[in-house]
Protein backbone atom coordinates (compact mmCIF):
# COMPACT_ATOMS: atom_id res chain seq x y z
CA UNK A 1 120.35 76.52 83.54
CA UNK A 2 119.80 79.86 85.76
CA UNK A 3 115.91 78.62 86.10
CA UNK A 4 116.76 75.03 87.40
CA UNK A 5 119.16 76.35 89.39
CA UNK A 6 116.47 78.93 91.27
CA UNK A 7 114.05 76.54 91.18
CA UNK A 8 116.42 74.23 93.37
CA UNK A 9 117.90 77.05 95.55
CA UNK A 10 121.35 77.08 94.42
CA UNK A 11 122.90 80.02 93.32
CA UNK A 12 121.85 81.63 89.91
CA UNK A 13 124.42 81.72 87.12
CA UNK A 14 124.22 79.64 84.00
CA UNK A 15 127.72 77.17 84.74
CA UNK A 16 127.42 74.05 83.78
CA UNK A 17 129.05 72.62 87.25
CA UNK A 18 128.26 70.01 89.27
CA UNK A 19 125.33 71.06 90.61
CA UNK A 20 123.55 71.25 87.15
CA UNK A 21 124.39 67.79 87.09
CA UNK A 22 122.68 66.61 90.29
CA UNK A 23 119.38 68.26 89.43
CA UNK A 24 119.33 66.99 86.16
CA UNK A 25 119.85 63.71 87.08
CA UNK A 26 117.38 63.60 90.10
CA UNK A 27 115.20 64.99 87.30
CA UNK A 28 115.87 61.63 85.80
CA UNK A 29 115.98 59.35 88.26
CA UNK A 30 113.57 60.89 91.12
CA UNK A 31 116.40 60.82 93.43
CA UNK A 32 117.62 63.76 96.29
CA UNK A 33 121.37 64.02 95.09
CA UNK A 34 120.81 67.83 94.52
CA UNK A 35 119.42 68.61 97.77
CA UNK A 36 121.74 66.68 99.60
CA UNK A 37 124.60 68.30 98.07
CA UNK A 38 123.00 71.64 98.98
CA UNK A 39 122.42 71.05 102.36
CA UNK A 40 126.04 70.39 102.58
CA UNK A 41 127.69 73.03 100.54
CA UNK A 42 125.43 74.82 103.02
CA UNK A 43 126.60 73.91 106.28
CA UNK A 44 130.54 74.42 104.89
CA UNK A 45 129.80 77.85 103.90
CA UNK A 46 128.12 78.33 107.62
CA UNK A 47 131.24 76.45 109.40
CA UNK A 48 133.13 78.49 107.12
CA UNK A 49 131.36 81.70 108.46
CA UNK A 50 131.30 80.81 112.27
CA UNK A 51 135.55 79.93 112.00
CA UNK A 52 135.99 83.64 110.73
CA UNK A 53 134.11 84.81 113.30
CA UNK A 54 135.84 83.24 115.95
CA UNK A 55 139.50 83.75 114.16
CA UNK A 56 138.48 87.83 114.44
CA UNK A 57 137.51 88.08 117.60
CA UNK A 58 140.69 85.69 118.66
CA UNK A 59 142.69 88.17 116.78
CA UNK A 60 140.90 90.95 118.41
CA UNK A 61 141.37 90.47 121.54
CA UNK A 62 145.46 89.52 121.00
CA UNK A 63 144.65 85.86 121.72
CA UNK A 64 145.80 84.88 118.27
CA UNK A 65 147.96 86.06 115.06
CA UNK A 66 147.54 85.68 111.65
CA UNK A 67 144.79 85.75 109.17
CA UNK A 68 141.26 85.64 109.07
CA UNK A 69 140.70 83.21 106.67
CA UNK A 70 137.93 80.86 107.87
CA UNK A 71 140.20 77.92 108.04
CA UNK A 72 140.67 75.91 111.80
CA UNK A 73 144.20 75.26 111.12
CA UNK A 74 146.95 74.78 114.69
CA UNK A 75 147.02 78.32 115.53
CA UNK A 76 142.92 78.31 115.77
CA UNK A 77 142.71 75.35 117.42
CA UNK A 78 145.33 75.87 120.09
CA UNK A 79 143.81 79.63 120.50
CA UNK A 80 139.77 78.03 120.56
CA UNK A 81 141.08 76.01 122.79
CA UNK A 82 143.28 78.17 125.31
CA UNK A 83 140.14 80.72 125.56
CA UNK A 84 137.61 78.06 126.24
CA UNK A 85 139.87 77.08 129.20
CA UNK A 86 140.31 80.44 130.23
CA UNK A 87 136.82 81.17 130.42
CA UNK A 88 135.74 78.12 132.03
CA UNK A 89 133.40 76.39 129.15
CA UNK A 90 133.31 72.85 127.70
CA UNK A 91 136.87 72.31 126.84
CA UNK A 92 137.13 71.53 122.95
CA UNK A 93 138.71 73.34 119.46
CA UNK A 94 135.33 73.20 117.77
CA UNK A 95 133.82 76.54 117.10
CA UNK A 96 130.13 76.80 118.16
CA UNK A 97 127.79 79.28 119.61
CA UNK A 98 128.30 79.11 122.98
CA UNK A 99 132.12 79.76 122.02
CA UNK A 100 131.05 82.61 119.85
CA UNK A 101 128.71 84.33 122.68
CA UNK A 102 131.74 84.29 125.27
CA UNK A 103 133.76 85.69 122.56
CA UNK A 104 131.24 88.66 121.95
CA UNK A 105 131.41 88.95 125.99
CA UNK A 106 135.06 89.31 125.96
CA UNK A 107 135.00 91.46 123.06
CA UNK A 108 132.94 94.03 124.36
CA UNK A 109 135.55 94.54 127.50
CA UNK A 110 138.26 94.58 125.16
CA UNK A 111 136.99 97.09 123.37
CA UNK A 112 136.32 99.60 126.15
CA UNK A 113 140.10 99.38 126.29
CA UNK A 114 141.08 100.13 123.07
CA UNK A 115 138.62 103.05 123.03
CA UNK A 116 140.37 104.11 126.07
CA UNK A 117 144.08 103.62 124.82
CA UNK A 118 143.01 106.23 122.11
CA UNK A 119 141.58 108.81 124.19
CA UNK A 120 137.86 108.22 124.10
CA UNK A 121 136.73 109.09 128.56
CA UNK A 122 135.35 105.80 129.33
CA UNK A 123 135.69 103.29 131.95
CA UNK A 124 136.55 99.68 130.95
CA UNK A 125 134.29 97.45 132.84
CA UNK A 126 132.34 95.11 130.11
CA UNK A 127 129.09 96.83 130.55
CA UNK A 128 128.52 98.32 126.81
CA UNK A 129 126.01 100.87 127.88
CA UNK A 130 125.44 104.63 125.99
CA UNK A 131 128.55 105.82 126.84
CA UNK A 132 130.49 103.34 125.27
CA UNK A 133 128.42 103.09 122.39
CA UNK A 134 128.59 106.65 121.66
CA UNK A 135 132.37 106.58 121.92
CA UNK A 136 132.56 103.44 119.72
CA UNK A 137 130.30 105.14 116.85
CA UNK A 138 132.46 108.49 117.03
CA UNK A 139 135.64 106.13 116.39
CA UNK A 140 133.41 104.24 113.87
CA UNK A 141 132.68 107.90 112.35
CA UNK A 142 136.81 108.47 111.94
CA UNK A 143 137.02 104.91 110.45
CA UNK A 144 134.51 105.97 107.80
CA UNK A 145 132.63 102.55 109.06
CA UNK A 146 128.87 102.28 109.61
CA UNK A 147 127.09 102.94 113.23
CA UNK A 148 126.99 100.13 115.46
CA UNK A 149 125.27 99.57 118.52
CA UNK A 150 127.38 95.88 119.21
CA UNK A 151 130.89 95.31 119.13
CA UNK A 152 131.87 92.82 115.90
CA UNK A 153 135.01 91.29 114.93
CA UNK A 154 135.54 93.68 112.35
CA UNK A 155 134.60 96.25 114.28
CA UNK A 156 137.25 94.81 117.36
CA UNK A 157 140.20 94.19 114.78
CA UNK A 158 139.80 97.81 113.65
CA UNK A 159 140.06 99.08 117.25
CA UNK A 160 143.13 96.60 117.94
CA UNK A 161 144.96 98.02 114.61
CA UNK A 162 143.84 101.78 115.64
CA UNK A 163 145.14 100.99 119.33
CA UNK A 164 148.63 99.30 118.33
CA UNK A 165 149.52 102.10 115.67
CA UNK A 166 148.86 104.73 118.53
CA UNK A 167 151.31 102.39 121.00
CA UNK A 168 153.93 102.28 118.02
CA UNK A 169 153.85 106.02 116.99
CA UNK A 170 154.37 106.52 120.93
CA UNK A 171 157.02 104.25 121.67
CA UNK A 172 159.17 106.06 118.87
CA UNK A 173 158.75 109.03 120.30
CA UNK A 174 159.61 108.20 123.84
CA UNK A 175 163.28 109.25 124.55
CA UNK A 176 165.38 106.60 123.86
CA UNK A 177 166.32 106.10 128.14
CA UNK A 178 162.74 105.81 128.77
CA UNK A 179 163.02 102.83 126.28
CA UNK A 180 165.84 100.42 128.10
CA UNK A 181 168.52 101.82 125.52
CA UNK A 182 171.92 102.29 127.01
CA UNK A 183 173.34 106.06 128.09
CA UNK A 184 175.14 107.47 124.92
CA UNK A 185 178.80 107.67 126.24
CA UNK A 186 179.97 111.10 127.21
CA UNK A 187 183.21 112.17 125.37
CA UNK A 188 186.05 113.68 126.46
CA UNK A 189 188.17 116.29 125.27
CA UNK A 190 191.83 115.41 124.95
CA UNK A 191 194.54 118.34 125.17
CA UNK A 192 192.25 120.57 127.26
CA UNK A 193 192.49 120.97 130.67
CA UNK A 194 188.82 120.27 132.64
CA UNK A 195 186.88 123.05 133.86
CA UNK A 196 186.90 122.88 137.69
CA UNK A 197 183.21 123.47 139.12
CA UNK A 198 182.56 124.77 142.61
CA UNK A 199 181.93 122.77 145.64
C-alpha cells in the first residue's frame, strides 16, 4: 500500500482509503481517476493554505475577529472584501495573490506599530528596513520564535496579542478618572461642625 501510494505521489501510510482505490483501479482499467483526485485534494489543501493566510493577516491587522481556521465563512468574506475596497484592488471575496501581497504590504506598517506600542524606537512608516527588522527579531527573541527578516501572519498576530495585553495591563492601571468613571462622592460628617478655611 505505502509503495503504490509513493509511486503515485500521495501521501505514504498504509490506509486502505479512497485513494488506494483509485490507483488500483486505474491499475485496472488504464484510466487517470488517481491523478485527478490528487490534483484536486491538492488545490483544496492550497485554497485551504492561502484562506489562513489571509484570515491572519485580517486578524492581524484588527480588520477581522475570530479564528484562523482556513475556512471563507461571512466574517472572511465581508473582511476580504472591505480591505480589497479599502485598498483600491479588484473588488471580490476570493482570496488570491494579489490580495495576499497587499496584505503583506499592510502588514509590514502595522507592525512597525505594534513594535512601537511596546517600546521598541522606531518610526512607523511601511518601509521594513534594518531598523525595523532588528527590532522585530529582538521581540521575536522574547517570543522564543525564530529570526525573521519578513513580517508573517503569525509573526503579525503575535505582535497584535503582545500589543493588546500591554494596552489592557495599562488601562487597569490608569486611575479610574482618567478612565470616564464617575467622581467617588465625597462624604460628609454629620454631628460635627465644618472646619472653616481661610480666605
Amino acid at each position: 500500500v505505502s509503495i503504490l501510494k509513493n509511486r503515485h505521489g500521495f501521501p505514504v501510510d498504509e490506509e486502505m482509503d479512497i485513494s488506494l482505490y483509485l490507483i488500483l483501479i486505474d491499475q485496472e482499467q488504464g484510466s487517470t481517476l488517481a491523478k485527478n483526485y490528487l490534483e484536486k485534494v491538492v488545490k483544496i489543501q492550497e485554497d485551504k493554505t492561502l484562506i489562513k493566510t489571509a484570515q491572519g493577516f485580517l486578524v492581524g491587522l484588527g480588520q477581522m475577529t475570530g479564528r484562523v481556521d482556513g475556512i471563507s465563512g461571512p466574517a472572511t468574506k465581508r473582511a476580504i472584501s472591505q480591505f480589497r475596497s479599502a485598498n483600491r484592488l479588484k473588488a471580490g471575496e476570493n482570496v488570491d495573490l494579489e490580495l495576499i501581497e497587499a496584505l503583506k504590504k499592510a502588514a509590514l506598517k502595522q507592525a512597525q506599530i505594534y513594535l512601537q506600542t511596546l517600546g521598541y524606537a522606531l518610526k512607523p512608516d511601511g518601509i521594513f528596513g534594518p531598523n525595523s527588522k532588528k527590532h522585530l527579531n529582538s521581540f521575536l527573541k522574547t517570543q522564543k520564535m525564530a529570526a525573521s527578516d519578513e513580517v508573517t501572519a503569525p509573526i503579525l498576530l503575535k505582535l497584535k496579542e503582545a500589543a493588546d495585553k500591554k494596552a489592557t495591563v495599562q488601562s487597569r492601571r490608569a486611575p479610574a478618572q482618567s478612565r470616564g468613571a464617575a467622581p467617588a462622592p465625597t462624604t460628609k460628617k454629620t454631628g460635627a461642625m465644618p472646619r472653616l478655611q481661610k480666605g
